[in-house]
C-alpha atoms as a PDB file:
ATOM      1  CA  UNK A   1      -2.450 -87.020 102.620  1.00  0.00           C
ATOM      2  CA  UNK A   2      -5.224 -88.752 100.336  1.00  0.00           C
ATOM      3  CA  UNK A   3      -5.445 -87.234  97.112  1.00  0.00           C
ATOM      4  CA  UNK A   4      -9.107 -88.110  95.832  1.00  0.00           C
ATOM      5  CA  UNK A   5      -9.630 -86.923  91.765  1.00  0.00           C
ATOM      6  CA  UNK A   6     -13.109 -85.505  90.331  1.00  0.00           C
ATOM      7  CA  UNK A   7     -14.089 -85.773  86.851  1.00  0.00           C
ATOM      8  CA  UNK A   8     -17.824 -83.860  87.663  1.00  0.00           C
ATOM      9  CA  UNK A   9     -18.005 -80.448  89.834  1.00  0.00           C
ATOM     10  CA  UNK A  10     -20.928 -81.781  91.199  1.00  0.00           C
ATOM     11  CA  UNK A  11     -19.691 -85.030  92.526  1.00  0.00           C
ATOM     12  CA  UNK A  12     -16.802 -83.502  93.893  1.00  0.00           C
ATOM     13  CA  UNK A  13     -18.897 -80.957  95.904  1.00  0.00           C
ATOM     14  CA  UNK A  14     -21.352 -83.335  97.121  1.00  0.00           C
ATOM     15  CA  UNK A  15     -17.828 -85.627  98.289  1.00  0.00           C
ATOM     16  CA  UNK A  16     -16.886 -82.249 100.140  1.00  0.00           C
ATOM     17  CA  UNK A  17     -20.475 -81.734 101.754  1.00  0.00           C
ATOM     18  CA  UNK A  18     -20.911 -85.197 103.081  1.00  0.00           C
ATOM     19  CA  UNK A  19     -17.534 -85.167 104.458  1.00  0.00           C
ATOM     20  CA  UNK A  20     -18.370 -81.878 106.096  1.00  0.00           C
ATOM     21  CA  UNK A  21     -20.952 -83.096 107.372  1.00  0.00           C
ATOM     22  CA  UNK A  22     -18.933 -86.234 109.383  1.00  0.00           C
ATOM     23  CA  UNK A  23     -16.194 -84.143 109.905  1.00  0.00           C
ATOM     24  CA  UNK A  24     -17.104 -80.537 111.038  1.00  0.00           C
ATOM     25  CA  UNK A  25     -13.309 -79.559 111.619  1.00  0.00           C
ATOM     26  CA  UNK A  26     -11.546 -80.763 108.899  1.00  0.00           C
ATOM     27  CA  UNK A  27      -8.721 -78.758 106.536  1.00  0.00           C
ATOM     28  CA  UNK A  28      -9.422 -79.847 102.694  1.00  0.00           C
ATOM     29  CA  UNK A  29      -7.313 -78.359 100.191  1.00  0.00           C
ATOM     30  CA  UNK A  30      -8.891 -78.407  96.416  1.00  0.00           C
ATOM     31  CA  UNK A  31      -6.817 -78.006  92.876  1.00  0.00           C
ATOM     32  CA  UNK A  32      -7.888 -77.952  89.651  1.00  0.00           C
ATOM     33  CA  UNK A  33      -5.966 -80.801  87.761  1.00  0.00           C
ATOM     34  CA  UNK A  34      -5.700 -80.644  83.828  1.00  0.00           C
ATOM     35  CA  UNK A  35      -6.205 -84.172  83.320  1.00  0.00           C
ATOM     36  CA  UNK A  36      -8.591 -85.693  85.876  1.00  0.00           C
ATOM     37  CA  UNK A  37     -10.487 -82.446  86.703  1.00  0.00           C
ATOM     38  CA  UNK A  38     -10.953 -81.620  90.635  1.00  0.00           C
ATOM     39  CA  UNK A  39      -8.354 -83.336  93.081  1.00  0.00           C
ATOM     40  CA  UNK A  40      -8.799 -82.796  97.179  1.00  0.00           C
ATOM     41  CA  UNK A  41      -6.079 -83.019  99.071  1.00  0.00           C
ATOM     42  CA  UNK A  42      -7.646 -84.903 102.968  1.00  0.00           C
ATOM     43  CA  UNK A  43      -5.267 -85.741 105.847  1.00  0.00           C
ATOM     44  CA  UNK A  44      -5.615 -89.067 106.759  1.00  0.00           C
ATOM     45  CA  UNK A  45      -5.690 -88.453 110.064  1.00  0.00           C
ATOM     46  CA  UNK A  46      -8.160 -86.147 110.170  1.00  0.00           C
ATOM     47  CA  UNK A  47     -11.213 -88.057 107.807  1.00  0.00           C
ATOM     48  CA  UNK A  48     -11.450 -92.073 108.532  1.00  0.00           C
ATOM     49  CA  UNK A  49     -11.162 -93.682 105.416  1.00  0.00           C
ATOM     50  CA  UNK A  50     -14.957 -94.898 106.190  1.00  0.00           C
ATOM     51  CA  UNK A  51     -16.343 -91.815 105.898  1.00  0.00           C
ATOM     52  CA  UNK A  52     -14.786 -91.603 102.366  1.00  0.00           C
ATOM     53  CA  UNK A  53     -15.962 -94.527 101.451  1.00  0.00           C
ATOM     54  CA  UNK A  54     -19.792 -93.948 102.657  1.00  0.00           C
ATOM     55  CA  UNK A  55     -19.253 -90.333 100.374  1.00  0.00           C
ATOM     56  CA  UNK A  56     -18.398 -92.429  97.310  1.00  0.00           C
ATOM     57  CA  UNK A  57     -21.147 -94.651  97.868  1.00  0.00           C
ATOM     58  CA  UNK A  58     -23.777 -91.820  98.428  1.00  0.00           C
ATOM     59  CA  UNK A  59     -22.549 -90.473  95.357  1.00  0.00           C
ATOM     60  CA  UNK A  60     -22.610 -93.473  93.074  1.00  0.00           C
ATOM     61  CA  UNK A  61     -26.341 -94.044  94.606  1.00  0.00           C
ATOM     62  CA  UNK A  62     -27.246 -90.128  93.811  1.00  0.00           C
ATOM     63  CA  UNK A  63     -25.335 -89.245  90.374  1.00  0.00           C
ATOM     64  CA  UNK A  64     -24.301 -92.844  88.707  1.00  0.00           C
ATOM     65  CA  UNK A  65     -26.855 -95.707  89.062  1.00  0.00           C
ATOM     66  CA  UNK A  66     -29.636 -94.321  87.798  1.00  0.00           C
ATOM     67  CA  UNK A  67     -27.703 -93.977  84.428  1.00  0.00           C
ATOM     68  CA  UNK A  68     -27.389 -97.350  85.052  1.00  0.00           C
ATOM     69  CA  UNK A  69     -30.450 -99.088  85.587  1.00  0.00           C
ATOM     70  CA  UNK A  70     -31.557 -97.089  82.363  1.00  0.00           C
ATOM     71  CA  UNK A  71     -28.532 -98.877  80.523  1.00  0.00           C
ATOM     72  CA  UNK A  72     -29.705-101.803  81.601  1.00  0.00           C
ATOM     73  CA  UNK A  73     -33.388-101.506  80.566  1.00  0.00           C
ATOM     74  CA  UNK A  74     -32.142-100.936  76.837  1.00  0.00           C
ATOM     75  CA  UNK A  75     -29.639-103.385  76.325  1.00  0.00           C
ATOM     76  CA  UNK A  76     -30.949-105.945  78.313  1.00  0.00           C
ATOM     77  CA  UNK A  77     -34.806-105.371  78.382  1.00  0.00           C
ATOM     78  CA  UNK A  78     -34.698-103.421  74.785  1.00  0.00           C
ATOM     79  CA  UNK A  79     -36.606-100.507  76.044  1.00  0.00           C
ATOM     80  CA  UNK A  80     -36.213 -97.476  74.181  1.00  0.00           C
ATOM     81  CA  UNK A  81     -39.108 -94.997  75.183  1.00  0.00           C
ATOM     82  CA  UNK A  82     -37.841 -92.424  77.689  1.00  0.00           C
ATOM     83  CA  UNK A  83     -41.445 -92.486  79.602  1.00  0.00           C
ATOM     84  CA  UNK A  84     -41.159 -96.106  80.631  1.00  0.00           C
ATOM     85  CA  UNK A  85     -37.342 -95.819  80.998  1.00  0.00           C
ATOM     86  CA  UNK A  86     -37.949 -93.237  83.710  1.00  0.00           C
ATOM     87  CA  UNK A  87     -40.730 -95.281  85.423  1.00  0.00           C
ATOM     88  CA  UNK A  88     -38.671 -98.145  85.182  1.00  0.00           C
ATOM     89  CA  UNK A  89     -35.724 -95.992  86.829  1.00  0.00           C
ATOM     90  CA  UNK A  90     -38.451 -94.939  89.175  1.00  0.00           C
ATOM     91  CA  UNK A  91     -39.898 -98.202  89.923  1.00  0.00           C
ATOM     92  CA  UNK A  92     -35.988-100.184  90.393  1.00  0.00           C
ATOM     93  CA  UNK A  93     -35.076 -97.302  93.208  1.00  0.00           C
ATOM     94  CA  UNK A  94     -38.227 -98.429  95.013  1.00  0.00           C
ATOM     95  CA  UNK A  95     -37.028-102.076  94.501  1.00  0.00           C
ATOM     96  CA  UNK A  96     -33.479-101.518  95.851  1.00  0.00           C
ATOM     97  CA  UNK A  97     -35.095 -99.977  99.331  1.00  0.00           C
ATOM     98  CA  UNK A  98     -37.172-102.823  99.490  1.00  0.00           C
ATOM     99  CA  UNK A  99     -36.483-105.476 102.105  1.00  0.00           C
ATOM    100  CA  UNK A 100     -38.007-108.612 100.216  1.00  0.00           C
ATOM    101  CA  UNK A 101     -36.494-107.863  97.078  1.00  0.00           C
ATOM    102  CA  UNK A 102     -33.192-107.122  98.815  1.00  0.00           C
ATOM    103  CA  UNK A 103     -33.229-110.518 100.277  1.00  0.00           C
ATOM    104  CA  UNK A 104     -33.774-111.574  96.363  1.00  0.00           C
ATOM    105  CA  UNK A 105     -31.236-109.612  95.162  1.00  0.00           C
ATOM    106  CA  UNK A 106     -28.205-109.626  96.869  1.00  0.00           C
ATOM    107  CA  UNK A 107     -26.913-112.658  99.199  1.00  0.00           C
ATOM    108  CA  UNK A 108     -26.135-112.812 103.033  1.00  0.00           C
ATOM    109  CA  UNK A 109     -28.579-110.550 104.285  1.00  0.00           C
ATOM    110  CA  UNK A 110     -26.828-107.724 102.133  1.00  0.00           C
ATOM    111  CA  UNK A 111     -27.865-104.437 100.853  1.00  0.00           C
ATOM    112  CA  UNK A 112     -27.291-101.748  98.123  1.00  0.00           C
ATOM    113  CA  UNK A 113     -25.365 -99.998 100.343  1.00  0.00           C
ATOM    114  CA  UNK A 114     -23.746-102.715 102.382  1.00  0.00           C
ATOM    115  CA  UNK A 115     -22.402-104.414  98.577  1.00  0.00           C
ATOM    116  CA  UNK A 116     -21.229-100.830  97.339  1.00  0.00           C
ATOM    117  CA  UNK A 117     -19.254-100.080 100.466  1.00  0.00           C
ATOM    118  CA  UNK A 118     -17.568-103.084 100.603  1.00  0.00           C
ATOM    119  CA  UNK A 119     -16.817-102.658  97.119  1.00  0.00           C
ATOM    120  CA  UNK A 120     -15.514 -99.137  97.469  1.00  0.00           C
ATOM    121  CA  UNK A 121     -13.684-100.818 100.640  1.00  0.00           C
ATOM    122  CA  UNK A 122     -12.208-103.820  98.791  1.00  0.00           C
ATOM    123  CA  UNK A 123     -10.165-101.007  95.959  1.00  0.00           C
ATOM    124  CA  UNK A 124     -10.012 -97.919  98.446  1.00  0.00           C
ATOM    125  CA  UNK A 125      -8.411 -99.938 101.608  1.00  0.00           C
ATOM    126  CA  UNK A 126      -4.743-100.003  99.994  1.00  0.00           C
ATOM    127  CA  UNK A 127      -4.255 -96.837  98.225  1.00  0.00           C
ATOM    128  CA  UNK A 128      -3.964 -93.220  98.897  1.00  0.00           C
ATOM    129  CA  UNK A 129      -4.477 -91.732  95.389  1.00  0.00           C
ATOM    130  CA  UNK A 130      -8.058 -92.547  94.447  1.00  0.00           C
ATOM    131  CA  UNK A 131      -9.649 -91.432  90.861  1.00  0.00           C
ATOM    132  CA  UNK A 132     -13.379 -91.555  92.079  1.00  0.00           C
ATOM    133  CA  UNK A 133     -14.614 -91.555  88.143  1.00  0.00           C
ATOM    134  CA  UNK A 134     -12.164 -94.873  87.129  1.00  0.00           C
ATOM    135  CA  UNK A 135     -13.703 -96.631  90.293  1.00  0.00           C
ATOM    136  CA  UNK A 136     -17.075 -95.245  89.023  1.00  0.00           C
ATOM    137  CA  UNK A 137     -16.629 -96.841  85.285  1.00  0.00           C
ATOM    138  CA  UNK A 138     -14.388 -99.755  85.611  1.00  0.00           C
ATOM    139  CA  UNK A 139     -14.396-101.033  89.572  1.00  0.00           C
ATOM    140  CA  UNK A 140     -18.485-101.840  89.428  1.00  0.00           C
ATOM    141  CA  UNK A 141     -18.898-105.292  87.477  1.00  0.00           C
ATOM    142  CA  UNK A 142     -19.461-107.137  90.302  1.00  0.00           C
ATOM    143  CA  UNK A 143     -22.928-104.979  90.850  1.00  0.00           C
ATOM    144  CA  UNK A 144     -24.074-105.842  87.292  1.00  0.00           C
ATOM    145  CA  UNK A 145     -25.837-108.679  87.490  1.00  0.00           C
ATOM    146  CA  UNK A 146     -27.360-107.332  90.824  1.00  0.00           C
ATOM    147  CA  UNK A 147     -28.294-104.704  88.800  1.00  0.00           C
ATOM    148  CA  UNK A 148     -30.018-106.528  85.770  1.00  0.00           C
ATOM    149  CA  UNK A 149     -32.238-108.353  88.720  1.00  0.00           C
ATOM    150  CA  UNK A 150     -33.692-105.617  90.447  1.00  0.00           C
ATOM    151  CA  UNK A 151     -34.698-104.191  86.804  1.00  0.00           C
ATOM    152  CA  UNK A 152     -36.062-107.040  85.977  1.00  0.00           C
ATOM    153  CA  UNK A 153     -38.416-106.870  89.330  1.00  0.00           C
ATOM    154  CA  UNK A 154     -38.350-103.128  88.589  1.00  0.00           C
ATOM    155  CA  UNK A 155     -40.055-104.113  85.305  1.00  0.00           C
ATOM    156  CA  UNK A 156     -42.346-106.629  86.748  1.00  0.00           C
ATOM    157  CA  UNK A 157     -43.884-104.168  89.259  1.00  0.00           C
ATOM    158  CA  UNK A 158     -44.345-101.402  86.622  1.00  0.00           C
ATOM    159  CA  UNK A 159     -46.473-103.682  84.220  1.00  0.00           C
ATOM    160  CA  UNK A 160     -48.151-104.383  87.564  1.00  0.00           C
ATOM    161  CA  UNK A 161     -48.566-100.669  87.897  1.00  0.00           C
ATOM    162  CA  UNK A 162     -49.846-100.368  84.642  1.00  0.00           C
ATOM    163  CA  UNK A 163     -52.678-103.392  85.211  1.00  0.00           C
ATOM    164  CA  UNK A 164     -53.833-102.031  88.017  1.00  0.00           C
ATOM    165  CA  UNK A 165     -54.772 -98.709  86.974  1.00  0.00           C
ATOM    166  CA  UNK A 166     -56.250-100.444  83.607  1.00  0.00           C
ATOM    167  CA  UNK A 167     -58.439-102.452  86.258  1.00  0.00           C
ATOM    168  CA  UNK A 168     -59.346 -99.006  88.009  1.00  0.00           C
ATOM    169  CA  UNK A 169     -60.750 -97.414  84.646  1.00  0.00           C
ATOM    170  CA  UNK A 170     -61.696-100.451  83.560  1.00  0.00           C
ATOM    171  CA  UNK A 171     -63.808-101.267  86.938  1.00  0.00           C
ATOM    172  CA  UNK A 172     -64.903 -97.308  87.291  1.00  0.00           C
ATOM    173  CA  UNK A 173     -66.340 -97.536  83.904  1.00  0.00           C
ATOM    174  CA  UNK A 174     -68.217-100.742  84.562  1.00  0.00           C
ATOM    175  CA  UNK A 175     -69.773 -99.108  87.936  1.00  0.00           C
ATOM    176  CA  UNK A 176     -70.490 -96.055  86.473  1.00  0.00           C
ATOM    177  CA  UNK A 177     -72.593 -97.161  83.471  1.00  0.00           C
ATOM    178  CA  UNK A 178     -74.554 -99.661  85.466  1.00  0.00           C
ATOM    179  CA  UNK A 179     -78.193 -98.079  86.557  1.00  0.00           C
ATOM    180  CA  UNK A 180     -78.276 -98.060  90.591  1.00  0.00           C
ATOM    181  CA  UNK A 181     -79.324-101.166  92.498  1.00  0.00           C
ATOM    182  CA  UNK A 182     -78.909 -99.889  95.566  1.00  0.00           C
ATOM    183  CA  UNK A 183     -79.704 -96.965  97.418  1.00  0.00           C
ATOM    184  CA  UNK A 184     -77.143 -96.948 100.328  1.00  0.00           C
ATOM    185  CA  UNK A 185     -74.866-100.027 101.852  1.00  0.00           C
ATOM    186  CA  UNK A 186     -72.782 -99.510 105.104  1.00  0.00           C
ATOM    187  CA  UNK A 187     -69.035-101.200 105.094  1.00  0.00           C
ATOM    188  CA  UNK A 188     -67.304-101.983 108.149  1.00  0.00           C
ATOM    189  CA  UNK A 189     -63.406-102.678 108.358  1.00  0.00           C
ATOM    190  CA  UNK A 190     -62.175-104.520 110.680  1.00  0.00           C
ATOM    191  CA  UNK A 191     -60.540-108.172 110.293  1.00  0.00           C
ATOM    192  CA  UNK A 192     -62.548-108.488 106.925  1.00  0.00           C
ATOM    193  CA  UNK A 193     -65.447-106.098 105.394  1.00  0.00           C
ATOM    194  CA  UNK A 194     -68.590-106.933 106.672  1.00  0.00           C
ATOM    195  CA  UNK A 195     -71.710-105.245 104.445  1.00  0.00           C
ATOM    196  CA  UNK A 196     -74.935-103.783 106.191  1.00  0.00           C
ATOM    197  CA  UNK A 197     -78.440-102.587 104.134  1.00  0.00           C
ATOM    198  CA  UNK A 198     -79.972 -99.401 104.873  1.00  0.00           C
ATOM    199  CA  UNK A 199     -81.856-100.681 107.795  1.00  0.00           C
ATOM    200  CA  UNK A 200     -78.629-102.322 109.847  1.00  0.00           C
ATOM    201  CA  UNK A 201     -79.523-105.572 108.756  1.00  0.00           C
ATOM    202  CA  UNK A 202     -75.802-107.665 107.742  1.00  0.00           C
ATOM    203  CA  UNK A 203     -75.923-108.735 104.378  1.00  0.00           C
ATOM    204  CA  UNK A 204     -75.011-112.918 104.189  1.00  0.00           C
ATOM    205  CA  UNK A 205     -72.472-114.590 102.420  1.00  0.00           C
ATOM    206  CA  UNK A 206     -75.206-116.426 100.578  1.00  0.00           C
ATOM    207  CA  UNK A 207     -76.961-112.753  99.879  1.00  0.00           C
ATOM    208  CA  UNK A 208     -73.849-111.614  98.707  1.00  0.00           C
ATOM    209  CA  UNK A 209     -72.804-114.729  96.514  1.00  0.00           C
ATOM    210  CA  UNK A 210     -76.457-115.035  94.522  1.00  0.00           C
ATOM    211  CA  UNK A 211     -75.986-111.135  93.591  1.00  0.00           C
ATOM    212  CA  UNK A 212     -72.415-111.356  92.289  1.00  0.00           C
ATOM    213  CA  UNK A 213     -73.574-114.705  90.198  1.00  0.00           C
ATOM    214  CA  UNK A 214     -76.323-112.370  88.472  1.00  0.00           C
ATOM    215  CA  UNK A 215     -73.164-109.406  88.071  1.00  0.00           C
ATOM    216  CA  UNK A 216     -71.014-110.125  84.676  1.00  0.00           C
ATOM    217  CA  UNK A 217     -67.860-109.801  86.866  1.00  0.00           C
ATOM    218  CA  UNK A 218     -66.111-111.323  84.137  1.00  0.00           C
ATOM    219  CA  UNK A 219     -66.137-108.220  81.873  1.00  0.00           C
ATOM    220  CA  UNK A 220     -63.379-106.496  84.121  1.00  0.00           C
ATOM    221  CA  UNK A 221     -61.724-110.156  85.497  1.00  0.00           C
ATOM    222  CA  UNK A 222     -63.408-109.801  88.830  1.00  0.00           C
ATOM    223  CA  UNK A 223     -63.634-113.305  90.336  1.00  0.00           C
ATOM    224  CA  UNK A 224     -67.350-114.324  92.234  1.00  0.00           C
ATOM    225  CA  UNK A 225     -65.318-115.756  94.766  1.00  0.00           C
ATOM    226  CA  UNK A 226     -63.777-112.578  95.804  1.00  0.00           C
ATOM    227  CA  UNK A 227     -65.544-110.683  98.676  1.00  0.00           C
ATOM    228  CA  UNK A 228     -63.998-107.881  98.770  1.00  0.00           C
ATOM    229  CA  UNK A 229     -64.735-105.344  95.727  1.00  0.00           C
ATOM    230  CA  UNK A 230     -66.984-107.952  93.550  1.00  0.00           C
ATOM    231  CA  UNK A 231     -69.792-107.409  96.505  1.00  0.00           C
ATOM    232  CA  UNK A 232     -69.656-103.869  96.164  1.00  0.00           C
ATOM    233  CA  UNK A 233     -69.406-103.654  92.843  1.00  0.00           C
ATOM    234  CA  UNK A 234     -72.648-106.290  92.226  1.00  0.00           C
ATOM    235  CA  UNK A 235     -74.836-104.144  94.887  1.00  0.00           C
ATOM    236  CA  UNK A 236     -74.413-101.007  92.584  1.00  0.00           C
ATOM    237  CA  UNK A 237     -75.144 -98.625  95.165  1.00  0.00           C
ATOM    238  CA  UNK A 238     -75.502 -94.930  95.012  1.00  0.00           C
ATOM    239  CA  UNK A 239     -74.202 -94.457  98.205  1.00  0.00           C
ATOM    240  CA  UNK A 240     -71.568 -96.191 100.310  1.00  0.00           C
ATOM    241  CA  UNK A 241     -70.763 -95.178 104.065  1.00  0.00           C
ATOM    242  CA  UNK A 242     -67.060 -96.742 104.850  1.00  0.00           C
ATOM    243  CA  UNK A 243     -66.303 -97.122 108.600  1.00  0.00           C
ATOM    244  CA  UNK A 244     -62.459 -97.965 109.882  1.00  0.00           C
ATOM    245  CA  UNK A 245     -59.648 -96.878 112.504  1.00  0.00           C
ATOM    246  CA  UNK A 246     -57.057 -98.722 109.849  1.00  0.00           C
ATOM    247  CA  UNK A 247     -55.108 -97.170 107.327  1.00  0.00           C
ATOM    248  CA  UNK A 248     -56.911 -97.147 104.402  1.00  0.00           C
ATOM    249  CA  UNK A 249     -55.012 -99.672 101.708  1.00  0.00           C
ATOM    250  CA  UNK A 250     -55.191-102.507  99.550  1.00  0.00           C
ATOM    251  CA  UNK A 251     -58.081-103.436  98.523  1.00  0.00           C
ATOM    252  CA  UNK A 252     -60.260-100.742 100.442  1.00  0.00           C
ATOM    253  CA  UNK A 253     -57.958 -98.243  99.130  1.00  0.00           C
ATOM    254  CA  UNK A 254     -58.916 -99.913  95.457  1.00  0.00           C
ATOM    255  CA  UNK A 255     -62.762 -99.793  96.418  1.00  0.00           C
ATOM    256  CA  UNK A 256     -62.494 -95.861  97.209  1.00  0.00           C
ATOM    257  CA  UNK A 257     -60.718 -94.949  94.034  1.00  0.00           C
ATOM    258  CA  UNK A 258     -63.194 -97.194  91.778  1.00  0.00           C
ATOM    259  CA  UNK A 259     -66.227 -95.559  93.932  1.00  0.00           C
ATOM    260  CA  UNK A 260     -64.770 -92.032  94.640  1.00  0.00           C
ATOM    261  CA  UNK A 261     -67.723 -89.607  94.714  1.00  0.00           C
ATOM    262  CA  UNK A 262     -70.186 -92.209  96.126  1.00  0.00           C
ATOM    263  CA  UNK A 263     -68.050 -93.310  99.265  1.00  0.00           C
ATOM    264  CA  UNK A 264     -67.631 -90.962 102.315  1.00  0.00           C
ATOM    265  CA  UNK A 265     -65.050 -92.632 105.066  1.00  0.00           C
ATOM    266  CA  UNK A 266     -65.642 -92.360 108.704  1.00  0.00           C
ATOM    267  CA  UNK A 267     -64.789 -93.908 111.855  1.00  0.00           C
ATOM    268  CA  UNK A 268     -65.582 -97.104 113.704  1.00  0.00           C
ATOM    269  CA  UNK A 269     -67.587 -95.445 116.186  1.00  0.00           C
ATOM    270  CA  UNK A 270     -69.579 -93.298 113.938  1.00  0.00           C
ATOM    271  CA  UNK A 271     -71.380 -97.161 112.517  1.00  0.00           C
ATOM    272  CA  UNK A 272     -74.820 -96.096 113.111  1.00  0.00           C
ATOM    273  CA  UNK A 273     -75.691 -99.957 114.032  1.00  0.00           C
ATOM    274  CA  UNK A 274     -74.709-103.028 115.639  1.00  0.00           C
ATOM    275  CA  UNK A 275     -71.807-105.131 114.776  1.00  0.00           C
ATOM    276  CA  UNK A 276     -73.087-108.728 114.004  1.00  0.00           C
ATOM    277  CA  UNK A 277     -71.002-111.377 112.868  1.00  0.00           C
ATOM    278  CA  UNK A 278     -71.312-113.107 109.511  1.00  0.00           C
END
């Protein structure tokens, strides 16, 4: 028999429910112990020691590292206000699922969950009395410094957050108390945006570039070499007819927030005009 100790109630019924769920016929016998709180009793032979492991790492993901990664953010990153704390928490989780920061956080093509469960495997493979809340608080240094790393990007991408939707009010603000240049514009998605006048007629690059050079782009950090928003922006139009069969994102998805009630999306096929090439 394994004998597997519970500080929490609700760790020790989420350890019962995912082995439930791996094992549907299984006899688990539960006591309440005076010192260490819930203890199971498991037959070996009926759970894998695997499946106990992959419980204790569920668990650590879902009830300890958030506590964690907020430790981290105030004594290594000093911060103290509970809103950024919780976007930070927020912002770290993302980082952790993440396949490019994974590959900068943890070595050989590893994982959260691959380095917990080998860590869970490297103290649970010898041992038949487990104390889940001693592995919990004492058994996780090696995951520190993992840990301090993806906060860090965790940080980094919320202060990108936060930029970003300064540029969007920023940018709205700008377009909103400019006086209208231009009645409508047409936008077509594909490889890159290509910009039609009323009429069908494509706009040029050289159009485009002597009406952004007149636009004080500056004021919200917009750069006259980028043809993306900056054309947009410079036509100030009162109307703007978006055509695409692609997810709308990046830098389109920017354009639609920053024009909102003056953009209507539609498909390709619904381009009123002939595609030309710039």
């Amino acid at each position: 028999m394994r004998k597997i100790y519970f500080q929490y109630d609700e760790e020790f019924m989420y350890c019962c429910e995912a082995i439930f769920q791996m094992n549907k016929v299984v006899h688990v016998e539960w006591e309440k112990d005076h010192q260490w709180g819930n203890m199971m009793l498991i037959p070996k032979d009926e759970v894998d020691l695997k499946a106990i492991i992959h419980s204790f790492v569920m668990i650590y993901m879902t009830f300890r590292l958030g506590k964690k990664m907020k430790d981290v953010a105030k004594s290594v990153y000093f911060y103290t206000n509970e809103e950024e704390l919780n976007r930070i928490y927020e912002s770290t989780t993302a980082i952790f699922k993440d396949t490019y920061y994974q590959a900068n956080i943890f070595p050989n093509k590893q994982t959260l969950y691959t380095f917990l469960f080998e860590l869970f495997t490297h103290h649970l493979q010898y041992t038949d009395k487990i104390h889940f809340d001693a592995l919990a608080l004492f058994c996780m240094k090696p995951l520190d410094d993992y840990i301090v790393t993806a906060v860090g990007f965790g940080i980094d991408e919320m202060k990108r957050e936060e930029a970003y939707q300064d540029f969007i009010v920023n940018a709205r603000e700008f377009v909103l108390q400019r006086r209208i240049l231009t009645d409508v514009i047409h936008i077509v998605q594909t490889e890159e945006l290509q910009f039609y006048k009323a009429d069908g007629i494509l706009y040029s690059k050289s159009e485009l570039q002597e009406i952004m050079h007149r636009t004080p782009l500056y004021i919200i950090q917009l750069d006259e070499e980028e043809f993306h928003l900056a054309p947009v922006i410079s036509l100030a139009p009162k109307q703007i007819y978006l055509y695409s069969d692609q997810p709308i994102e990046g830098k389109t998805y920017t354009l639609c927030r920053i024009f909102q009630e003056r953009i209507q999306l539609n498909s390709l096929h619904q381009f009123p005009f002939s595609l030309e090439v710039n």
